[in-house]
C-alpha atoms as a PDB file:
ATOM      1  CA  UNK A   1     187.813 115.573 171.905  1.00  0.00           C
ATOM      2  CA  UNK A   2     188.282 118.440 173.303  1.00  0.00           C
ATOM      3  CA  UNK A   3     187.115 121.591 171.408  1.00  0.00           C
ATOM      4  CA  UNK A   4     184.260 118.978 169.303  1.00  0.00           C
ATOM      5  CA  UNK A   5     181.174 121.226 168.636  1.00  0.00           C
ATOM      6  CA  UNK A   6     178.110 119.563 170.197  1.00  0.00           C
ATOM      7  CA  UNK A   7     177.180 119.057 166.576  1.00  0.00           C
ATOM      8  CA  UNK A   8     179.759 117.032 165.091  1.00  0.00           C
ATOM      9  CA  UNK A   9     179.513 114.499 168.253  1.00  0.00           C
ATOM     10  CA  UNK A  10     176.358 114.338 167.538  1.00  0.00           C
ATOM     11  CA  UNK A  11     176.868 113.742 163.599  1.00  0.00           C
ATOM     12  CA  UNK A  12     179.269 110.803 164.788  1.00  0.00           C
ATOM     13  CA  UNK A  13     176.895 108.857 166.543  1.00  0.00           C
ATOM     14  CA  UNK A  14     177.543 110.096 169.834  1.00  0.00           C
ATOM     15  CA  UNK A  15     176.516 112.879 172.503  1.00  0.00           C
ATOM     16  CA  UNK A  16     177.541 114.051 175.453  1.00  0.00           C
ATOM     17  CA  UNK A  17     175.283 113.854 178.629  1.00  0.00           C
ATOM     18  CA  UNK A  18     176.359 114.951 182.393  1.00  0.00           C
ATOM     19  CA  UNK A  19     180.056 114.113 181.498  1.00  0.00           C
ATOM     20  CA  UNK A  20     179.474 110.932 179.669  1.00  0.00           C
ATOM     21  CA  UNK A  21     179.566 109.904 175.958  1.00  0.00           C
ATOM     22  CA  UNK A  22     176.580 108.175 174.789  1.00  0.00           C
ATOM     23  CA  UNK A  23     175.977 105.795 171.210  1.00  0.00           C
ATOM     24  CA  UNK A  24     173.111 107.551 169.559  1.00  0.00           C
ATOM     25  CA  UNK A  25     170.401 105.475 168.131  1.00  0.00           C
ATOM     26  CA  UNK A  26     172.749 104.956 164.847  1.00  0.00           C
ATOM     27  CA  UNK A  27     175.427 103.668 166.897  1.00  0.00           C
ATOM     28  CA  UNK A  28     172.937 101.038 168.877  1.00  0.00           C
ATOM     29  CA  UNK A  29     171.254  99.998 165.491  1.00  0.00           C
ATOM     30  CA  UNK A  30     174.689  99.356 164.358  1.00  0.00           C
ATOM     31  CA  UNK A  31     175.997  97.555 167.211  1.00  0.00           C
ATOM     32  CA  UNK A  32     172.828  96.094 167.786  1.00  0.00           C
ATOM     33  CA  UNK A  33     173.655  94.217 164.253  1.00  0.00           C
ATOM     34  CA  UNK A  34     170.861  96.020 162.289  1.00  0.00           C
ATOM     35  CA  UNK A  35     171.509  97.020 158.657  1.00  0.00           C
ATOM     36  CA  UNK A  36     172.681 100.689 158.121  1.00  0.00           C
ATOM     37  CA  UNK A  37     170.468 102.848 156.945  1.00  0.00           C
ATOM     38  CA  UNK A  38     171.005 102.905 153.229  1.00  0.00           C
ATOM     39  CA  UNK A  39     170.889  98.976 153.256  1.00  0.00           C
ATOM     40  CA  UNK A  40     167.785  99.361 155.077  1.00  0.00           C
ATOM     41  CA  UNK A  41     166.190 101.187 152.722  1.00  0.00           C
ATOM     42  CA  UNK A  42     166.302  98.381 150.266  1.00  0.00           C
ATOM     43  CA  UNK A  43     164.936  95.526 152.065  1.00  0.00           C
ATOM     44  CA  UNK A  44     162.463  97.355 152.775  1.00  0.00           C
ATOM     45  CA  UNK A  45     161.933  98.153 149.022  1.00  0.00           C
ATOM     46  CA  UNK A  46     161.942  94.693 149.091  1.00  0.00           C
ATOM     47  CA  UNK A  47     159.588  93.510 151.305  1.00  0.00           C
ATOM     48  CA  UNK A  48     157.196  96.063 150.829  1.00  0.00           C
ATOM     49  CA  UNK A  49     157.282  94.946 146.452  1.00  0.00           C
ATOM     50  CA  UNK A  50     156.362  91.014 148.085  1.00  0.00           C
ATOM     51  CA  UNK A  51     154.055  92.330 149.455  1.00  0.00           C
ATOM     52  CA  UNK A  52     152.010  94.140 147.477  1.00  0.00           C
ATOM     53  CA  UNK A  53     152.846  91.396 145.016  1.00  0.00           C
ATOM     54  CA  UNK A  54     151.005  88.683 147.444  1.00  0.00           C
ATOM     55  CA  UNK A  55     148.261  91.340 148.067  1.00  0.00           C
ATOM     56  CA  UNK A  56     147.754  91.760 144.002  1.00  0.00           C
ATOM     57  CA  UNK A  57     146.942  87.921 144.483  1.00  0.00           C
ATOM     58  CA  UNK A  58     144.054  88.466 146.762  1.00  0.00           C
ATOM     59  CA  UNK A  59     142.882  91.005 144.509  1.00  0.00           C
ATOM     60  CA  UNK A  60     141.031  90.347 141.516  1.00  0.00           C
ATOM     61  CA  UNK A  61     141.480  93.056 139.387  1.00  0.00           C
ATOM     62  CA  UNK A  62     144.963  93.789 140.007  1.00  0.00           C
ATOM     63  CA  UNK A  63     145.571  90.555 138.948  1.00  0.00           C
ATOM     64  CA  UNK A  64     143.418  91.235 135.749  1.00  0.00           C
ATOM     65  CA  UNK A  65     145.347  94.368 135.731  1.00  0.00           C
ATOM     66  CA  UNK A  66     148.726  92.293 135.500  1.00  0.00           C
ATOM     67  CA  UNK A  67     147.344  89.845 133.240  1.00  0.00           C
ATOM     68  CA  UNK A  68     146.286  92.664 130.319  1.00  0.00           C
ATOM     69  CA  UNK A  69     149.490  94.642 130.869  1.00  0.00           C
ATOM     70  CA  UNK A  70     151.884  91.950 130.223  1.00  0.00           C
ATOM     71  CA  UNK A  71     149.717  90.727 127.306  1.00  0.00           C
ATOM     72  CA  UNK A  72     149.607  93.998 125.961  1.00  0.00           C
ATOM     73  CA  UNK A  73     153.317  94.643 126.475  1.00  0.00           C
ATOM     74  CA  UNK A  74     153.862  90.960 123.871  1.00  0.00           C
ATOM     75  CA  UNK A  75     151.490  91.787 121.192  1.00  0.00           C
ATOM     76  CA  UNK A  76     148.538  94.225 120.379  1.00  0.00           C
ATOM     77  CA  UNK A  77     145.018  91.970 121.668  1.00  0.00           C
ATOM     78  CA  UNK A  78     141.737  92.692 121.359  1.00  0.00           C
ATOM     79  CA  UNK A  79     138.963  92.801 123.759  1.00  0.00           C
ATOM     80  CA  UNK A  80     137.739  89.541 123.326  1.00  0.00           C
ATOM     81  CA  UNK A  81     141.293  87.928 123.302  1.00  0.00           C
ATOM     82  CA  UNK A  82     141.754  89.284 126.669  1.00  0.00           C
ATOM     83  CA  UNK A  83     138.748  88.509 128.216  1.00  0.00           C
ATOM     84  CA  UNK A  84     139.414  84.901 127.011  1.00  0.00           C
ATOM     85  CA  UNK A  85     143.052  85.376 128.392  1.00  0.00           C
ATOM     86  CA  UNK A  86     141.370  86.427 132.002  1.00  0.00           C
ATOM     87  CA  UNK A  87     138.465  84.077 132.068  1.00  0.00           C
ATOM     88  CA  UNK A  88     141.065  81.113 131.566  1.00  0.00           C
ATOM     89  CA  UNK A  89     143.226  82.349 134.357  1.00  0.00           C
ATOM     90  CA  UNK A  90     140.050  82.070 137.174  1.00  0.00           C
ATOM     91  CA  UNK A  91     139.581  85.698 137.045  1.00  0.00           C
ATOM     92  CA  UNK A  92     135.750  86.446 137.851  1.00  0.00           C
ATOM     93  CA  UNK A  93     133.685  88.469 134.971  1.00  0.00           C
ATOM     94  CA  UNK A  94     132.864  91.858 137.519  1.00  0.00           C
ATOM     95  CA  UNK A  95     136.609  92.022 137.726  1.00  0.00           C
ATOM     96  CA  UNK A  96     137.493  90.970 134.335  1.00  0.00           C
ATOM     97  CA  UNK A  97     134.525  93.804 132.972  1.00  0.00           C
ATOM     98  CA  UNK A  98     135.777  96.393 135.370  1.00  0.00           C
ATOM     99  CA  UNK A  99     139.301  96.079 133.991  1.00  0.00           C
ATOM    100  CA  UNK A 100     138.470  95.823 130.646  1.00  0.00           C
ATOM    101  CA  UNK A 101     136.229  98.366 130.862  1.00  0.00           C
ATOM    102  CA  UNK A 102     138.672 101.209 132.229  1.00  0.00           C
ATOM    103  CA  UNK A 103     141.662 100.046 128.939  1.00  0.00           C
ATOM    104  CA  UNK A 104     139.250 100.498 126.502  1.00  0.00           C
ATOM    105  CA  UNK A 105     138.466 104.251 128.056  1.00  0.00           C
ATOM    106  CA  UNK A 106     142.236 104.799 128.175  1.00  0.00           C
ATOM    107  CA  UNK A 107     143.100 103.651 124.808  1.00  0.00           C
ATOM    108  CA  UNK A 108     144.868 100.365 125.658  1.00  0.00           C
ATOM    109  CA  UNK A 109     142.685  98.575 124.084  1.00  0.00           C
ATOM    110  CA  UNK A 110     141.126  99.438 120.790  1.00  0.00           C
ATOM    111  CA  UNK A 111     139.233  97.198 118.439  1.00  0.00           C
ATOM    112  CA  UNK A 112     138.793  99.240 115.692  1.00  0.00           C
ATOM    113  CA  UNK A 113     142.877 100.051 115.396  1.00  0.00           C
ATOM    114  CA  UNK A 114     143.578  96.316 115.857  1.00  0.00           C
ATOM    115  CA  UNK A 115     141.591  95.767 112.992  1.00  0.00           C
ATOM    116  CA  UNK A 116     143.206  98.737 110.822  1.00  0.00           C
ATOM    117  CA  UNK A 117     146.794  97.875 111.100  1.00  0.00           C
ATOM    118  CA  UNK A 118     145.574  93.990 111.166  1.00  0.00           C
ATOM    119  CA  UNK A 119     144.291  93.994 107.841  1.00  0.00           C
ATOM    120  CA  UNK A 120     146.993  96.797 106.267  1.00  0.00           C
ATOM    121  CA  UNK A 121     149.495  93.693 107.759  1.00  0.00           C
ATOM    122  CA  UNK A 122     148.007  91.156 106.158  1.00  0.00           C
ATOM    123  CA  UNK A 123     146.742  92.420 103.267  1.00  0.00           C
ATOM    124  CA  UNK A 124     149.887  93.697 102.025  1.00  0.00           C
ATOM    125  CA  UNK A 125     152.433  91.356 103.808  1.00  0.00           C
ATOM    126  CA  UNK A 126     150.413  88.058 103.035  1.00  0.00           C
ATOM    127  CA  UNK A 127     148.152  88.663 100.624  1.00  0.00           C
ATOM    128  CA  UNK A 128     145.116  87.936 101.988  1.00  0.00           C
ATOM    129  CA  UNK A 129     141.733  89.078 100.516  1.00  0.00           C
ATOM    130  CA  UNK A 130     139.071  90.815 102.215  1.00  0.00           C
ATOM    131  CA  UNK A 131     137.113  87.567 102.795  1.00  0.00           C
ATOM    132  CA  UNK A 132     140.229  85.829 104.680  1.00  0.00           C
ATOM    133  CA  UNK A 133     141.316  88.731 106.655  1.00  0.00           C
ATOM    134  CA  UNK A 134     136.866  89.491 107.494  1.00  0.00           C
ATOM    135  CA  UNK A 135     137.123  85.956 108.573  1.00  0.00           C
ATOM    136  CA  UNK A 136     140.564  86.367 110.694  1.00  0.00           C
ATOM    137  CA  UNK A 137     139.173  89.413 112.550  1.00  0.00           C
ATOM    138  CA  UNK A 138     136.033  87.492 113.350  1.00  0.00           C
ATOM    139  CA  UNK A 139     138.142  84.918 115.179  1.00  0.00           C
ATOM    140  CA  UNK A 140     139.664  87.592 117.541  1.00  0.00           C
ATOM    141  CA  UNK A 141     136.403  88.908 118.666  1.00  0.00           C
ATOM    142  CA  UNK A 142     136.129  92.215 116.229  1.00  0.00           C
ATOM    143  CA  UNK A 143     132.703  93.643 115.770  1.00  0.00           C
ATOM    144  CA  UNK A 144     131.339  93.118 112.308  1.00  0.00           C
ATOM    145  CA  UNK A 145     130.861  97.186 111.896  1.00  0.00           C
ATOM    146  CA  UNK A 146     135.044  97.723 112.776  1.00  0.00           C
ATOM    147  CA  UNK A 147     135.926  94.623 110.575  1.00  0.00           C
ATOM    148  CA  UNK A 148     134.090  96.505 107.449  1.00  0.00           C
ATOM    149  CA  UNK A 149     135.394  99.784 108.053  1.00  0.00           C
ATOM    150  CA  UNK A 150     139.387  98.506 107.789  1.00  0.00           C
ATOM    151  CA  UNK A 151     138.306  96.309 104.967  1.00  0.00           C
ATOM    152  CA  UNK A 152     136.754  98.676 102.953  1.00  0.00           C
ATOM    153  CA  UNK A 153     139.557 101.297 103.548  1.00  0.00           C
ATOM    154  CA  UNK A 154     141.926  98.838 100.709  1.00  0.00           C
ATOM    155  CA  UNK A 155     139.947 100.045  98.589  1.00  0.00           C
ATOM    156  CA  UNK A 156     137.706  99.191  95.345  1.00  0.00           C
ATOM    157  CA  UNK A 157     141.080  97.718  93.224  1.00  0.00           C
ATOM    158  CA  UNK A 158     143.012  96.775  95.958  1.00  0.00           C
ATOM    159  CA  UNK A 159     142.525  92.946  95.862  1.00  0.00           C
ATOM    160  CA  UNK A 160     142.418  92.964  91.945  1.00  0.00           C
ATOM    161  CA  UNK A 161     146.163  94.514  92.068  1.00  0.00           C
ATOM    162  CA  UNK A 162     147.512  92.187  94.911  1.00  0.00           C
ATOM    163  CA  UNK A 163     145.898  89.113  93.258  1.00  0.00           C
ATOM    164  CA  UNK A 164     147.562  90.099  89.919  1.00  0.00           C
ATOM    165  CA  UNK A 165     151.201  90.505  92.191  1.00  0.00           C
ATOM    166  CA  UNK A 166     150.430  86.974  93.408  1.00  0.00           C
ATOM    167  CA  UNK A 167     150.364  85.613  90.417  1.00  0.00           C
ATOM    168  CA  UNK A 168     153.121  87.428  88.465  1.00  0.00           C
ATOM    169  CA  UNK A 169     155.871  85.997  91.897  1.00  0.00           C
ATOM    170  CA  UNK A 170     154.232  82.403  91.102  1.00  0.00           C
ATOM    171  CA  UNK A 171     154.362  82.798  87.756  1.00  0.00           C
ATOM    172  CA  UNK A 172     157.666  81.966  87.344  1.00  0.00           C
ATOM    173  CA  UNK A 173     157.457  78.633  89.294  1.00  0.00           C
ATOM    174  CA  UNK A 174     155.381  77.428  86.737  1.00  0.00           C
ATOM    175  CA  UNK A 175     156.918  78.109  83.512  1.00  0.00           C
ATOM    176  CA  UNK A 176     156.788  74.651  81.419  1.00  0.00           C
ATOM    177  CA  UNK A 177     153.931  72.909  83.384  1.00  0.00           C
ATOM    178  CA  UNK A 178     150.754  72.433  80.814  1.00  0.00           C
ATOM    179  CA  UNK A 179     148.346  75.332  80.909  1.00  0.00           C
ATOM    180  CA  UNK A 180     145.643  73.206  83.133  1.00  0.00           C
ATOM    181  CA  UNK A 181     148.588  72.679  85.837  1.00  0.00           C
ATOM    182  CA  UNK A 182     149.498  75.923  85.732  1.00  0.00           C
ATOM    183  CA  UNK A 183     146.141  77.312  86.115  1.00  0.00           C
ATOM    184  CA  UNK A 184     145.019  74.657  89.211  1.00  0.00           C
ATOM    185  CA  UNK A 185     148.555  75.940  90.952  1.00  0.00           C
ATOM    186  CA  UNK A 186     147.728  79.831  90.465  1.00  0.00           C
ATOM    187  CA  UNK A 187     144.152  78.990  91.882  1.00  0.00           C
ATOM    188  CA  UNK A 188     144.725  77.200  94.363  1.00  0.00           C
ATOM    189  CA  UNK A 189     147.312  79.366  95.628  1.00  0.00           C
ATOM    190  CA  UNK A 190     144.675  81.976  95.639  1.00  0.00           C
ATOM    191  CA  UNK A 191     141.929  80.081  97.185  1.00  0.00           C
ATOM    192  CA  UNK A 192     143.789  79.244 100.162  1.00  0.00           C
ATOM    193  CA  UNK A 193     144.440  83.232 100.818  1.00  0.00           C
ATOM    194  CA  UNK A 194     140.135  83.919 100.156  1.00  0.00           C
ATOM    195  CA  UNK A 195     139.982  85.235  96.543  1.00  0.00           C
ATOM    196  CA  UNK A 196     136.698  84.246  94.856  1.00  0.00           C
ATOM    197  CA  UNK A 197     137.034  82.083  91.866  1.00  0.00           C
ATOM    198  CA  UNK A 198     135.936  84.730  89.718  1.00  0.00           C
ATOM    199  CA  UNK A 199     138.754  87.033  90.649  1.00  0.00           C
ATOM    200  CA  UNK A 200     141.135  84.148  90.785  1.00  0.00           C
ATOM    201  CA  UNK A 201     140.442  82.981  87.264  1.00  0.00           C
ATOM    202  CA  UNK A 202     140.333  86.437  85.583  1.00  0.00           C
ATOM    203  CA  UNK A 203     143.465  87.566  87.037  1.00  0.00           C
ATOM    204  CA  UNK A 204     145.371  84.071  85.915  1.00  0.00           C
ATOM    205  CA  UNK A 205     143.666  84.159  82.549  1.00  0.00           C
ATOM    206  CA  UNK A 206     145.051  87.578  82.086  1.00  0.00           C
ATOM    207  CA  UNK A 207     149.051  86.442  83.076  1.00  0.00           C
ATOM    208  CA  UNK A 208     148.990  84.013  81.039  1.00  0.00           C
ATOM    209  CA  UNK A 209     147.197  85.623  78.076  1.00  0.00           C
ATOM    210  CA  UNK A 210     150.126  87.901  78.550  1.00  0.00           C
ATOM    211  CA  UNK A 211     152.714  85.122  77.824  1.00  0.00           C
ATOM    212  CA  UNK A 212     151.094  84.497  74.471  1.00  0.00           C
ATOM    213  CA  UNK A 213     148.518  81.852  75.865  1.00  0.00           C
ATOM    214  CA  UNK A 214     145.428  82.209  74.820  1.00  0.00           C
ATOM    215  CA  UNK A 215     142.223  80.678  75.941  1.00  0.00           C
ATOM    216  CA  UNK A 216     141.971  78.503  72.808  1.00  0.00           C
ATOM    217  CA  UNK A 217     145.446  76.798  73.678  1.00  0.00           C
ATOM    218  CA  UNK A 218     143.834  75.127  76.818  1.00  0.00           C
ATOM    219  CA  UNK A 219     140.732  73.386  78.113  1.00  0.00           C
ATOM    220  CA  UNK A 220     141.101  74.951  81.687  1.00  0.00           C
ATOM    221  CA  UNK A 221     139.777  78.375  80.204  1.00  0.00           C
ATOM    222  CA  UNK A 222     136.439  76.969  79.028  1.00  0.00           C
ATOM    223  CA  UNK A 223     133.610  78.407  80.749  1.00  0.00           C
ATOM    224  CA  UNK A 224     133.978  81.224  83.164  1.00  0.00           C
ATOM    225  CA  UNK A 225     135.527  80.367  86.317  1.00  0.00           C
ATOM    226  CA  UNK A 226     138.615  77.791  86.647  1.00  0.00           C
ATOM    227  CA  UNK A 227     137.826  73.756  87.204  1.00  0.00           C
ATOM    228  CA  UNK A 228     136.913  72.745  90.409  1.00  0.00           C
ATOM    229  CA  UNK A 229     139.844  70.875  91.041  1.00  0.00           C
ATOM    230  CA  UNK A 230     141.796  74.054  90.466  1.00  0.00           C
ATOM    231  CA  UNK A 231     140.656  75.227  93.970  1.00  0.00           C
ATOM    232  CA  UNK A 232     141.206  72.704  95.609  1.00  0.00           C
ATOM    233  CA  UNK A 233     144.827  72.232  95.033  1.00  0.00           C
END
């Protein structure tokens, strides 16, 4: 058009040259059935994400790399839980080490929390004594040293006082059984969460002492732990 800055032809997708009009490089992309630019931009997104995706497959450690984020992302793991987790998927130890190696320096991995908010979960939530929640740790790969340090920060009483809360919530369920039934259901119930039979018998002897039963008012108090068949149960 007459009167067009140079500019503005040239912002159309066209310029002028000895008289003629001319598509610019736009214009023949365009024409030429290419994507426009903006479309452009994310194929190429696209095909640049497969292929760093089928590169990450050639690649050892990115692949660990993948592997311990998206584990991570589910569920807190330990170190040993993912190296199991890598070693089953083919990846080779170096790689799996290397990995490993560099979460642990960043804080993605830490043994010694796991085990903290492991047992404070446990403990409190289930239940469990020292003894079942030392031998849970020791299944997920926690050093002896870390596994001692969470369970000793429950403190002295703290089993003696959730044992005792056991008991008092089963209590309840057992109200006109015979003493010896009652006592082989309480113990049991705390053998299968790792209370010693001490522990278990004292704290049981002590609810139901409370109720008015005494140890004369039933064989299972003889001696100084529960029967045998009481732990079992």
């Amino acid at each position: 058009m007459p009167g067009e800055y140079p500019s503005a032809r040239r912002e159309s997708g066209q310029r002028t040259r000895g008289g003629r009009t001319e598509h610019t490089e736009h214009a023949d992309a365009e024409s030429a059935g290419y994507p426009e630019p903006g479309l452009l931009d994310s194929m190429t997104r696209a095909v640049l994400a497969q292929h760093v995706a089928a590169a990450s497959q050639d690649d050892p450690q990115e692949r660990a790399r993948q592997v311990c984020l998206r584990l991570l992302t589910l569920a807190p793991r330990t170190r040993a839980q993912l190296a199991d987790a890598l070693r089953k998927r083919g990846i080779p130890d170096d790689a799996a080490e290397g990995v490993l190696g560099r979460f642990t320096s960043a804080g993605l991995i830490d043994d010694a929390a796991f085990a903290r908010a492991w047992v404070e979960s446990r403990h409190h939530g289930r239940g469990l004594s020292g003894r079942a929640l030392t031998a849970e740790l020791r299944q997920r790969g926690v050093d002896d040293g870390q596994i001692k340090e969470a369970v000793d920060e429950l403190g002295p009483d703290a089993e003696a006082q959730t044992a005792r809360r056991l008991v008092e919530r089963k209590l309840a369920a057992t109200i006109g059984q015979a003493p010896e039934a009652r006592v082989r259901r309480l113990a049991g119930m705390l053998a299968r969460k790792g209370y010693p039979p001490g522990l278990a018998f004292r704290v049981i002897r002590e609810a139901l002492e409370a109720e008015g039963i005494g140890a004369a008012d039933s064989d299972a108090f003889l001696g100084d732990e529960p029967p045998a068949d009481a732990l079992d149960s």
